[in-house]
C-alpha atoms as a PDB file:
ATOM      1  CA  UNK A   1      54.881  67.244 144.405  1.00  0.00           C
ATOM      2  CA  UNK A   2      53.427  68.390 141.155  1.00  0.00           C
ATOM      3  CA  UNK A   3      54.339  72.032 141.952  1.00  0.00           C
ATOM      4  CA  UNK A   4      57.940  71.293 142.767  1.00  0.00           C
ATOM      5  CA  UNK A   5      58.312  69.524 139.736  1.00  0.00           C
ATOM      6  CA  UNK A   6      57.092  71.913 137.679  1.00  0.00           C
ATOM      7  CA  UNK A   7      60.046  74.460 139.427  1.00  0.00           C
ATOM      8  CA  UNK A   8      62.368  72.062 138.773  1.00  0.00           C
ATOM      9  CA  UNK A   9      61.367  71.831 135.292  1.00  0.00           C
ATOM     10  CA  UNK A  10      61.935  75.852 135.203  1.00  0.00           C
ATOM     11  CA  UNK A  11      64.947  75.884 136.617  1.00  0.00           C
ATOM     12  CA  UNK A  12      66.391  73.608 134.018  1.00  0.00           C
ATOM     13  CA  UNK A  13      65.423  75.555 131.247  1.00  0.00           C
ATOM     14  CA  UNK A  14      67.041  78.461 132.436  1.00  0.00           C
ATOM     15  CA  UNK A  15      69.614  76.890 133.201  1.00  0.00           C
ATOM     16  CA  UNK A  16      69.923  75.488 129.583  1.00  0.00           C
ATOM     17  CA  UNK A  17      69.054  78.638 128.377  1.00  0.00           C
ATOM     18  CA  UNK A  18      72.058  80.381 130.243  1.00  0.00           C
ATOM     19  CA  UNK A  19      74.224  77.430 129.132  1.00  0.00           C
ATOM     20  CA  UNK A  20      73.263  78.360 125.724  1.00  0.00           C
ATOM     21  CA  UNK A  21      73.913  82.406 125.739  1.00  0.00           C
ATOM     22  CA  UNK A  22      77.497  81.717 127.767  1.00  0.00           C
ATOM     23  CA  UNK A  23      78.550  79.879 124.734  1.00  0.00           C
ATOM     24  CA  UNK A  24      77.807  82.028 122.310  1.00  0.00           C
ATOM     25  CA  UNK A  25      79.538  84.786 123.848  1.00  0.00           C
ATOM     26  CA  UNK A  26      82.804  82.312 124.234  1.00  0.00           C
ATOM     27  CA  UNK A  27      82.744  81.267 120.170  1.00  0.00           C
ATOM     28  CA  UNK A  28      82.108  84.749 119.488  1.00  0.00           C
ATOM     29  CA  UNK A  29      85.325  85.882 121.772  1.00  0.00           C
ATOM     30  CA  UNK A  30      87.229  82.907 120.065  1.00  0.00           C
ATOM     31  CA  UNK A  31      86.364  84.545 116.523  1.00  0.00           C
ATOM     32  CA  UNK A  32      88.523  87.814 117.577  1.00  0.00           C
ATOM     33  CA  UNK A  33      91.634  86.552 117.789  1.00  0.00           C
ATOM     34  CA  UNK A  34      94.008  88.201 114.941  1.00  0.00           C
ATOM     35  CA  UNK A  35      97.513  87.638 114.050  1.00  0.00           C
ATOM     36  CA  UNK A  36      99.756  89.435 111.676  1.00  0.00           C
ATOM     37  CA  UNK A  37     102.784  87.787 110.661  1.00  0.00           C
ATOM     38  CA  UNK A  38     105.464  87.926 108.130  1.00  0.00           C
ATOM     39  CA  UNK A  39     105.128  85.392 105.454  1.00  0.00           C
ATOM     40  CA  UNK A  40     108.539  84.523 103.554  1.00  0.00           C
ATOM     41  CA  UNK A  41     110.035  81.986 101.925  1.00  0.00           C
ATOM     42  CA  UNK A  42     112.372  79.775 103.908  1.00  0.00           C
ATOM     43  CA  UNK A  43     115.245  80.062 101.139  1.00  0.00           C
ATOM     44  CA  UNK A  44     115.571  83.005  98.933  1.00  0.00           C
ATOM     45  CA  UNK A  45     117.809  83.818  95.818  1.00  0.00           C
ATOM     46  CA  UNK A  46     117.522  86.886  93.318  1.00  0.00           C
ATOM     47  CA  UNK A  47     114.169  88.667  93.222  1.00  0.00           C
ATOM     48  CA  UNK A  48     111.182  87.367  95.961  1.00  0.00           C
ATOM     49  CA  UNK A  49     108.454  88.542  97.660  1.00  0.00           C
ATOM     50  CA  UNK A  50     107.147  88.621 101.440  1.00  0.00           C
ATOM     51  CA  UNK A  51     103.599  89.115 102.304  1.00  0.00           C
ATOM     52  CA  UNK A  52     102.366  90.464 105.534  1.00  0.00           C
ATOM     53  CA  UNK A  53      99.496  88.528 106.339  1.00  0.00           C
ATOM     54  CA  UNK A  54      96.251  88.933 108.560  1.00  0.00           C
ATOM     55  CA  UNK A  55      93.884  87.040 109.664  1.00  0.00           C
ATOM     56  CA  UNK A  56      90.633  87.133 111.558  1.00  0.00           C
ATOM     57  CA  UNK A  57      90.500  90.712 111.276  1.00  0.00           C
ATOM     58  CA  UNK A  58      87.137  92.803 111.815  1.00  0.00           C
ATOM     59  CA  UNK A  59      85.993  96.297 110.411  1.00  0.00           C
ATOM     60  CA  UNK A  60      89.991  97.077 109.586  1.00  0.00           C
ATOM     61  CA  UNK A  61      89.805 100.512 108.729  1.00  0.00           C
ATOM     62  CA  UNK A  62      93.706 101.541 108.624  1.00  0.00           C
ATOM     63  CA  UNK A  63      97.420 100.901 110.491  1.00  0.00           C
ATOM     64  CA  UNK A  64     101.095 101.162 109.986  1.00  0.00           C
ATOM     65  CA  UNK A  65     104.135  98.611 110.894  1.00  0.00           C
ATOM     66  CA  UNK A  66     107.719  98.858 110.659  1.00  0.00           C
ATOM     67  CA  UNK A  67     109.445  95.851 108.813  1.00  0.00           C
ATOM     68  CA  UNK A  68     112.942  95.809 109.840  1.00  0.00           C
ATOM     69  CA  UNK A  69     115.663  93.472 108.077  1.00  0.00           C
ATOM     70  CA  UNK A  70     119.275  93.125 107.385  1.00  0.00           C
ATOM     71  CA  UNK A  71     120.117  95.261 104.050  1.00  0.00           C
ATOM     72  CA  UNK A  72     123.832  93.299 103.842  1.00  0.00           C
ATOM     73  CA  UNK A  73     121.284  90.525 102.809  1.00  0.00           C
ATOM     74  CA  UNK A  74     118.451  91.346 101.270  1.00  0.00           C
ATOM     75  CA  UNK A  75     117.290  95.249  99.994  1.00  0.00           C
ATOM     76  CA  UNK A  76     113.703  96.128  99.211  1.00  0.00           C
ATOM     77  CA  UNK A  77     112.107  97.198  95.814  1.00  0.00           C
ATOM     78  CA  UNK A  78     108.987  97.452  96.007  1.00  0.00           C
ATOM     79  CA  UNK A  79     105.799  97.725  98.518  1.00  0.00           C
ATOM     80  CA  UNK A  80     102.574  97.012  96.781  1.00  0.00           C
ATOM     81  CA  UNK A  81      99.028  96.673  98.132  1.00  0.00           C
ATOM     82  CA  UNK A  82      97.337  94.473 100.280  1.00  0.00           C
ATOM     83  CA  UNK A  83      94.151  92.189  99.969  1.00  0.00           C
ATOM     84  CA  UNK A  84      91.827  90.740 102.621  1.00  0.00           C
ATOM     85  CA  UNK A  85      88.371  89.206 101.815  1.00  0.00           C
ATOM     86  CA  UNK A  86      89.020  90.445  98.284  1.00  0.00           C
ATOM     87  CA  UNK A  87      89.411  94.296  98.915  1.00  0.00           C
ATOM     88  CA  UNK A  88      92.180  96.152  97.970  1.00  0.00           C
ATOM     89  CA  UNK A  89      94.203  97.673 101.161  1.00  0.00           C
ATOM     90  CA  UNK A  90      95.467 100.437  99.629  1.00  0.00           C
ATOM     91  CA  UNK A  91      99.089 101.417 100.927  1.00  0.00           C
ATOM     92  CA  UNK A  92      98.758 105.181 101.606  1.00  0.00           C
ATOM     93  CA  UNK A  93     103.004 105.344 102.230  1.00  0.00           C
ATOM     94  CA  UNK A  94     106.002 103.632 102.376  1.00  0.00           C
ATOM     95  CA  UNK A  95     109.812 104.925 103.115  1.00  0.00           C
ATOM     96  CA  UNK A  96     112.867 103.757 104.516  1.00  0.00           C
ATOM     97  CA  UNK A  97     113.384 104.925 107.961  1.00  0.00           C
ATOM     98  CA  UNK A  98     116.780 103.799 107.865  1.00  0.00           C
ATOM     99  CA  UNK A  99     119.155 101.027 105.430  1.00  0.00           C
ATOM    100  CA  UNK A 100     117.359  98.624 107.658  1.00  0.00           C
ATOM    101  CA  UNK A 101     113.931  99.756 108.248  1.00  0.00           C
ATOM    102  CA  UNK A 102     110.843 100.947 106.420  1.00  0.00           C
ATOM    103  CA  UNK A 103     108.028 101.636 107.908  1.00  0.00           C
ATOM    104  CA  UNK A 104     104.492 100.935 105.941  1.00  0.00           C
ATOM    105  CA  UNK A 105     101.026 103.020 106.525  1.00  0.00           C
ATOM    106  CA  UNK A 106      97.526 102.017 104.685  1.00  0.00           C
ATOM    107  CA  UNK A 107      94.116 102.978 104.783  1.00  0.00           C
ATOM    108  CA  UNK A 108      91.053 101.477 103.563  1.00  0.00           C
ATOM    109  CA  UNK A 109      89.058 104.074 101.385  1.00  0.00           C
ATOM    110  CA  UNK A 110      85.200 104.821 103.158  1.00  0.00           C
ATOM    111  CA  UNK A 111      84.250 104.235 106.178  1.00  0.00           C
ATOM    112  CA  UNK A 112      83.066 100.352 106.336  1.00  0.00           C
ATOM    113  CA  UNK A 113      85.921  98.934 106.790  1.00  0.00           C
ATOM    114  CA  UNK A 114      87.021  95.380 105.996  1.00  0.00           C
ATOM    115  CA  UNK A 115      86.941  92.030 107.519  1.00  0.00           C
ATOM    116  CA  UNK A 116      88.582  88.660 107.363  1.00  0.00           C
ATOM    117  CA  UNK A 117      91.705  87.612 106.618  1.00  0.00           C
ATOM    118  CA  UNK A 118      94.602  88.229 103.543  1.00  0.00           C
ATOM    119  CA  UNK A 119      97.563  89.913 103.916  1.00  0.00           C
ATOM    120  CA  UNK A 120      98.120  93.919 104.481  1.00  0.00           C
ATOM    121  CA  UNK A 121     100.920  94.315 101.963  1.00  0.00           C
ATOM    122  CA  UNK A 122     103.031  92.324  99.086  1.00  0.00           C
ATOM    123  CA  UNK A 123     107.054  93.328  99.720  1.00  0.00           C
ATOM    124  CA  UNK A 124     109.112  92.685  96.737  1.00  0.00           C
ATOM    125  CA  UNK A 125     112.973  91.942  97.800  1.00  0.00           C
ATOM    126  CA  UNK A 126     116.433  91.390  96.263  1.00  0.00           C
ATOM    127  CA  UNK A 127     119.634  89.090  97.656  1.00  0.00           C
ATOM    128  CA  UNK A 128     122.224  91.444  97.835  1.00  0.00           C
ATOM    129  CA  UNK A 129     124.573  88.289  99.962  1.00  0.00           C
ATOM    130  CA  UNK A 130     126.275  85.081  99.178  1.00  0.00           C
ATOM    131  CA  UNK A 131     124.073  81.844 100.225  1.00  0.00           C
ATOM    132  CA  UNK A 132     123.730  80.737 103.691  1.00  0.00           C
ATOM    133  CA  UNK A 133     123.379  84.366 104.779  1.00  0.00           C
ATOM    134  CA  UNK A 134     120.304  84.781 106.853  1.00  0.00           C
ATOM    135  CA  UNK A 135     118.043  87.487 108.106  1.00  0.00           C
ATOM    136  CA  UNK A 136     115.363  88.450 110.313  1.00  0.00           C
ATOM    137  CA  UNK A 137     111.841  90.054 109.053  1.00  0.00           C
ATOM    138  CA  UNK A 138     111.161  91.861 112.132  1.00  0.00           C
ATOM    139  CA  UNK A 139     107.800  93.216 112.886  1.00  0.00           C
ATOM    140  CA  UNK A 140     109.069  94.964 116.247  1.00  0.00           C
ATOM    141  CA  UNK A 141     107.589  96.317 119.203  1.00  0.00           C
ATOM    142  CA  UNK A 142     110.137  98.542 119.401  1.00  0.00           C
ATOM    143  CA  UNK A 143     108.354 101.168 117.390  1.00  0.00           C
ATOM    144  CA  UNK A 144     104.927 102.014 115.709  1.00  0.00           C
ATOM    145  CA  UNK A 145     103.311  99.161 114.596  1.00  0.00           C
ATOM    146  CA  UNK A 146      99.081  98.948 115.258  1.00  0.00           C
ATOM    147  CA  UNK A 147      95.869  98.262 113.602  1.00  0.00           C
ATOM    148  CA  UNK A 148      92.873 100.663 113.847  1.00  0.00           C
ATOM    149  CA  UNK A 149      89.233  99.626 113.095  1.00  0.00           C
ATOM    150  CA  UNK A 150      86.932 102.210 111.632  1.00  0.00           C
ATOM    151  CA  UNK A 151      86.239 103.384 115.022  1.00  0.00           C
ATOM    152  CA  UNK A 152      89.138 104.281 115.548  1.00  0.00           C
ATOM    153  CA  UNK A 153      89.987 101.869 118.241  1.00  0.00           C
ATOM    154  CA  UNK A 154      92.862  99.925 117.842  1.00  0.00           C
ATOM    155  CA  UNK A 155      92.939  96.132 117.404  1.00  0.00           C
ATOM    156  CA  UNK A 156      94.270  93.830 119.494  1.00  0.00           C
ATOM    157  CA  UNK A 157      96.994  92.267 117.795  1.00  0.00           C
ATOM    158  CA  UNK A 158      99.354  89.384 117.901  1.00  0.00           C
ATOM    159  CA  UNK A 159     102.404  90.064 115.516  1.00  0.00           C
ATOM    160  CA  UNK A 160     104.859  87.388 114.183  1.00  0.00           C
ATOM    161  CA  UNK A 161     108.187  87.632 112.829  1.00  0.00           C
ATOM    162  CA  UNK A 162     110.252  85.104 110.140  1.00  0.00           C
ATOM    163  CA  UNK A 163     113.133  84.410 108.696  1.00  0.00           C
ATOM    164  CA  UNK A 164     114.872  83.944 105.134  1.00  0.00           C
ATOM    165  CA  UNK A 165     117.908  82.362 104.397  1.00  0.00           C
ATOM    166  CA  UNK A 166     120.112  82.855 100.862  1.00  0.00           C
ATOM    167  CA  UNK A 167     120.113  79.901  98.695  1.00  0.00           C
ATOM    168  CA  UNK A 168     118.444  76.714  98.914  1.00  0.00           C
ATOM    169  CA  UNK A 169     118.541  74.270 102.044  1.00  0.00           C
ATOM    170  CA  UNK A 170     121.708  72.011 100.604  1.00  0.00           C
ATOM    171  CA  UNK A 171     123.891  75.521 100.377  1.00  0.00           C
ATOM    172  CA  UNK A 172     122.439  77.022 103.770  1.00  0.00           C
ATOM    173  CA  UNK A 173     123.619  73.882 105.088  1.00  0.00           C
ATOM    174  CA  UNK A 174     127.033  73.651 104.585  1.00  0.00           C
ATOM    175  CA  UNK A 175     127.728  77.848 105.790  1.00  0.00           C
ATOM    176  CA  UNK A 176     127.939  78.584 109.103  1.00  0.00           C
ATOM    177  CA  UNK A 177     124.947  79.025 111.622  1.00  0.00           C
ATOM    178  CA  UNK A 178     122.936  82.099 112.141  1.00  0.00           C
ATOM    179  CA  UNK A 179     120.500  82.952 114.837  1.00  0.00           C
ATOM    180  CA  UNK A 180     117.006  82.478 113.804  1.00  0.00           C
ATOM    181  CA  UNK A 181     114.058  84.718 114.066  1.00  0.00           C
ATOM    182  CA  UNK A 182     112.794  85.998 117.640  1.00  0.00           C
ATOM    183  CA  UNK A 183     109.190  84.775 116.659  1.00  0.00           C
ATOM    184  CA  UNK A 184     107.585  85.279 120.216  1.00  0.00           C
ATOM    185  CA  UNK A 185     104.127  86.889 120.068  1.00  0.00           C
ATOM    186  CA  UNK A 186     103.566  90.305 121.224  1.00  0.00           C
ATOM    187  CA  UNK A 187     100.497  91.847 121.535  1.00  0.00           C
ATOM    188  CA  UNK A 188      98.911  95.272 120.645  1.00  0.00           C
ATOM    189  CA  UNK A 189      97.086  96.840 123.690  1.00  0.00           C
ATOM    190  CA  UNK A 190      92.999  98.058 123.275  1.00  0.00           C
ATOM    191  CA  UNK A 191      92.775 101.727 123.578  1.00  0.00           C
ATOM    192  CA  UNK A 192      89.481 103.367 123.023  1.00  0.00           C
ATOM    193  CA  UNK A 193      88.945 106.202 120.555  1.00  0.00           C
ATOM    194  CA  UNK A 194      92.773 106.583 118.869  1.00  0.00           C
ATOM    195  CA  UNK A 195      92.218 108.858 116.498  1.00  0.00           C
ATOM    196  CA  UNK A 196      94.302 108.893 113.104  1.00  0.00           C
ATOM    197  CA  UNK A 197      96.296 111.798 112.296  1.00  0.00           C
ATOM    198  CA  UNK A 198      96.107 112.804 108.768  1.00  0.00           C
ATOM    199  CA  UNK A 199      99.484 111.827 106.683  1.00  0.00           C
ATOM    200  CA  UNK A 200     101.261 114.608 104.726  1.00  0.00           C
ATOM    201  CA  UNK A 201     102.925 112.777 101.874  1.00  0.00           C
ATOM    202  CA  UNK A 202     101.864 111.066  98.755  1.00  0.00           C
ATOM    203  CA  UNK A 203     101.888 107.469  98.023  1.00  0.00           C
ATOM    204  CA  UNK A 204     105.282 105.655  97.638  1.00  0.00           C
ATOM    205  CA  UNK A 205     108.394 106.407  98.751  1.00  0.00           C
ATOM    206  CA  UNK A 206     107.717 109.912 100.664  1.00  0.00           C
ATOM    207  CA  UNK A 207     109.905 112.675 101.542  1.00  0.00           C
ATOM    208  CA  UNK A 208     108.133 113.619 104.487  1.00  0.00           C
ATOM    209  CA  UNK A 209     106.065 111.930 107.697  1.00  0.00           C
ATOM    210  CA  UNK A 210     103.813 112.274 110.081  1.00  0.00           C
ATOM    211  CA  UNK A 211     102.818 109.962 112.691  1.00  0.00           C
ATOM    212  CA  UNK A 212      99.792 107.737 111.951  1.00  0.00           C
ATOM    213  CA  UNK A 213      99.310 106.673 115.371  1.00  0.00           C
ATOM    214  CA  UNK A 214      99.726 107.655 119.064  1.00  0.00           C
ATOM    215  CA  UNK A 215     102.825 105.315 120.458  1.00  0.00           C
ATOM    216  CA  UNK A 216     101.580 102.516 122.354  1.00  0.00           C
ATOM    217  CA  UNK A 217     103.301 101.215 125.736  1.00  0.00           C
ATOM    218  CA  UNK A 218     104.324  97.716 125.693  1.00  0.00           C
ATOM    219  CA  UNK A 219     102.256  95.112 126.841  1.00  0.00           C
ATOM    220  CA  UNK A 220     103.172  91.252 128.858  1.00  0.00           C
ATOM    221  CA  UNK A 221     104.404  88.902 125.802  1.00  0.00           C
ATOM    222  CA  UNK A 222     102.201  85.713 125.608  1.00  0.00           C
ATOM    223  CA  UNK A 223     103.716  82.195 126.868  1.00  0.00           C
ATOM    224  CA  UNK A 224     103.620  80.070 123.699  1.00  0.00           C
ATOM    225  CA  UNK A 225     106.027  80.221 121.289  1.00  0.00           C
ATOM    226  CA  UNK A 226     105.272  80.648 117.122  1.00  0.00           C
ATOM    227  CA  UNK A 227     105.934  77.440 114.758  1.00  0.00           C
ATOM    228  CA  UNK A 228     107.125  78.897 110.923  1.00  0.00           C
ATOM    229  CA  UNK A 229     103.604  77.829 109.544  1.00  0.00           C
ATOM    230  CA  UNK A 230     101.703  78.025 112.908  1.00  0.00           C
ATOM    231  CA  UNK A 231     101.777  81.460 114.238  1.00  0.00           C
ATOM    232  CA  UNK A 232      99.282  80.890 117.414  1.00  0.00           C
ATOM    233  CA  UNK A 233     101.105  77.192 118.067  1.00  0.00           C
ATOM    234  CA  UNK A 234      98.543  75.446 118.071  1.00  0.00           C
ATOM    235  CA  UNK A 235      97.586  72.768 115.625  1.00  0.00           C
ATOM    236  CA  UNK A 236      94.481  71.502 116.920  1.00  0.00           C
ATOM    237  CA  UNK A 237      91.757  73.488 117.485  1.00  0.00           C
ATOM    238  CA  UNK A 238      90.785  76.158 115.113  1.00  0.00           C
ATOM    239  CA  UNK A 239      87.875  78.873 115.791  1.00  0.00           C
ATOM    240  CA  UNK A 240      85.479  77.269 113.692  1.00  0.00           C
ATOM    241  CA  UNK A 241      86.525  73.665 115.251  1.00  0.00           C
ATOM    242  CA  UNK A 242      85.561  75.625 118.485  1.00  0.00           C
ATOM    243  CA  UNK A 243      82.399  77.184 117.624  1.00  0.00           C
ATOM    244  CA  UNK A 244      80.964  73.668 116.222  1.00  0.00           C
ATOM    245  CA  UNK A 245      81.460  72.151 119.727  1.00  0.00           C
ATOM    246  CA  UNK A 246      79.856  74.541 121.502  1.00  0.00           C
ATOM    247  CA  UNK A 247      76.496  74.203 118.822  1.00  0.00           C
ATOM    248  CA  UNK A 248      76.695  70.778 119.231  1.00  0.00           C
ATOM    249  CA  UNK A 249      76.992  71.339 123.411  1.00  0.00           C
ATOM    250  CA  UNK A 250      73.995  73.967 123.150  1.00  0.00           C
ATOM    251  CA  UNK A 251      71.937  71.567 120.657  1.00  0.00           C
ATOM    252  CA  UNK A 252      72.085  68.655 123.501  1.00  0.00           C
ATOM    253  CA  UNK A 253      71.087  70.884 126.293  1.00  0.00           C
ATOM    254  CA  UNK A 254      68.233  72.210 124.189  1.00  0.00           C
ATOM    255  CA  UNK A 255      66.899  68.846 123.483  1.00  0.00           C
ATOM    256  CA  UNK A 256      67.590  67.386 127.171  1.00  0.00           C
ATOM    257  CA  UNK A 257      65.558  70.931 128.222  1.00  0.00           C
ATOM    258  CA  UNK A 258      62.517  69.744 125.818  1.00  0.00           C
ATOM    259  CA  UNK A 259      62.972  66.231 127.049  1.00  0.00           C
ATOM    260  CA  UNK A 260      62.334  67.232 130.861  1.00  0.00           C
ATOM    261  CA  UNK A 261      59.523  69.770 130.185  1.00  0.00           C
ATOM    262  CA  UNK A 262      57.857  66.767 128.529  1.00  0.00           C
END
């Protein structure tokens, strides 16, 4: 009797101990999880700016998007740089692939790359339309847009689009309706070792370009649907909201494991 107890008692520590390691590797999968979305304001007039923000992002090394938009509306001045866990993210070039279209490449300087969350650039735009004109900020699929970490593998990525409307909400409401934003997630696929090809222009708006990136094939677009302010749809349970339940789950068995071998 003693001896079987005594297997009993070692088969529920490893089983606590197993507990413990499986959730650790599921908060630590929860913490990879990045999104990339357009941040604008709601109603526009004259001069405003978008940002292109990021967050939960890990050893970001460099990338490139395409931002497309409806020039009848709005026109773009100026790209600036980016900043995520307070480091610059320099914008290596910008240019206008078409009236409705530029297309935005950065690299970090070094090779350690940069984590956390920010935003990747600061777009500076001007109303060019009469109020309750609307248009999309588009961060397609349909052409180059991926993040690379400083491995050179690419990220996997959820990307959200918005929307702006001229004027404030009284004036956009008495104008006719326009279709809103197309704000479905789509995600970048993982590829191993995508190597950057070096870009031969200068910073700003170049003459010249040459593809950052390999193109990437399209990939199944996620279920849920992206709120304005909540880009993942969900409202409830955050990473770190996450990772405190399972410490508090691994805590228990640990004490319940020293409890038995008592």
């Amino acid at each position: 009797m003693i001896k079987m107890n005594s297997i009993v008692k070692k088969i529920l520590l490893f089983i606590s101990i197993t507990l413990l390691v499986i959730l650790a590797i599921v908060a630590a999968a929860e913490d990879t999880d990045v999104y990339v979305r357009v941040n604008a304001p709601e109603f526009v007039s004259g001069t405003f700016e978008v940002t292109i923000d990021i967050e939960n992002v890990a050893d970001l090394d460099s990338g490139q998007f395409d931002l497309s938009f409806d020039s009848s509306v709005v026109n773009i001045e100026e790209v600036e740089a980016g900043s995520i866990d307070n480091t610059e993210v320099p914008v290596d070039m910008w240019r206008f692939m078409d009236n409705d279209r530029i297309r935005v490449i950065f690299n970090l300087p070094g090779a350690d790359g940069v984590s956390g969350s920010g935003y990747l650039t600061k777009i500076v735009f001007e109303v060019v339309s009469n109020p309750g004109d609307t248009t999309i900020m588009d961060l397609s699929d349909t052409f180059e847009r991926v993040l690379v970490d400083m491995d050179s593998n690419l990220i996997t990525t959820n990307w959200f689009n918005d929307n702006v409307t001229v004027g404030t909400s009284t004036s956009a409401s008495t104008s006719a309706a326009t279709p809103m934003a197309d704000t479905t997630p789509s995600p970048t696929p993982v590829a191993n070792s995508v190597k950057t090809t070096p870009l031969d222009s200068t910073p700003g708006s170049a003459t010249s370009y040459t593809p950052a990136v390999q193109d990437t094939p399209d990939t199944a677009v996620p279920t849920e649907t992206s709120e304005r302010d909540d880009p993942d749809g969900l409202d409830t349970l955050t990473t770190h909201n996450l990772i405190a339940i399972y410490s508090l789950i691994g805590l228990l068995a640990f004490i319940y494991t020293l409890t038995i071998l008592k």
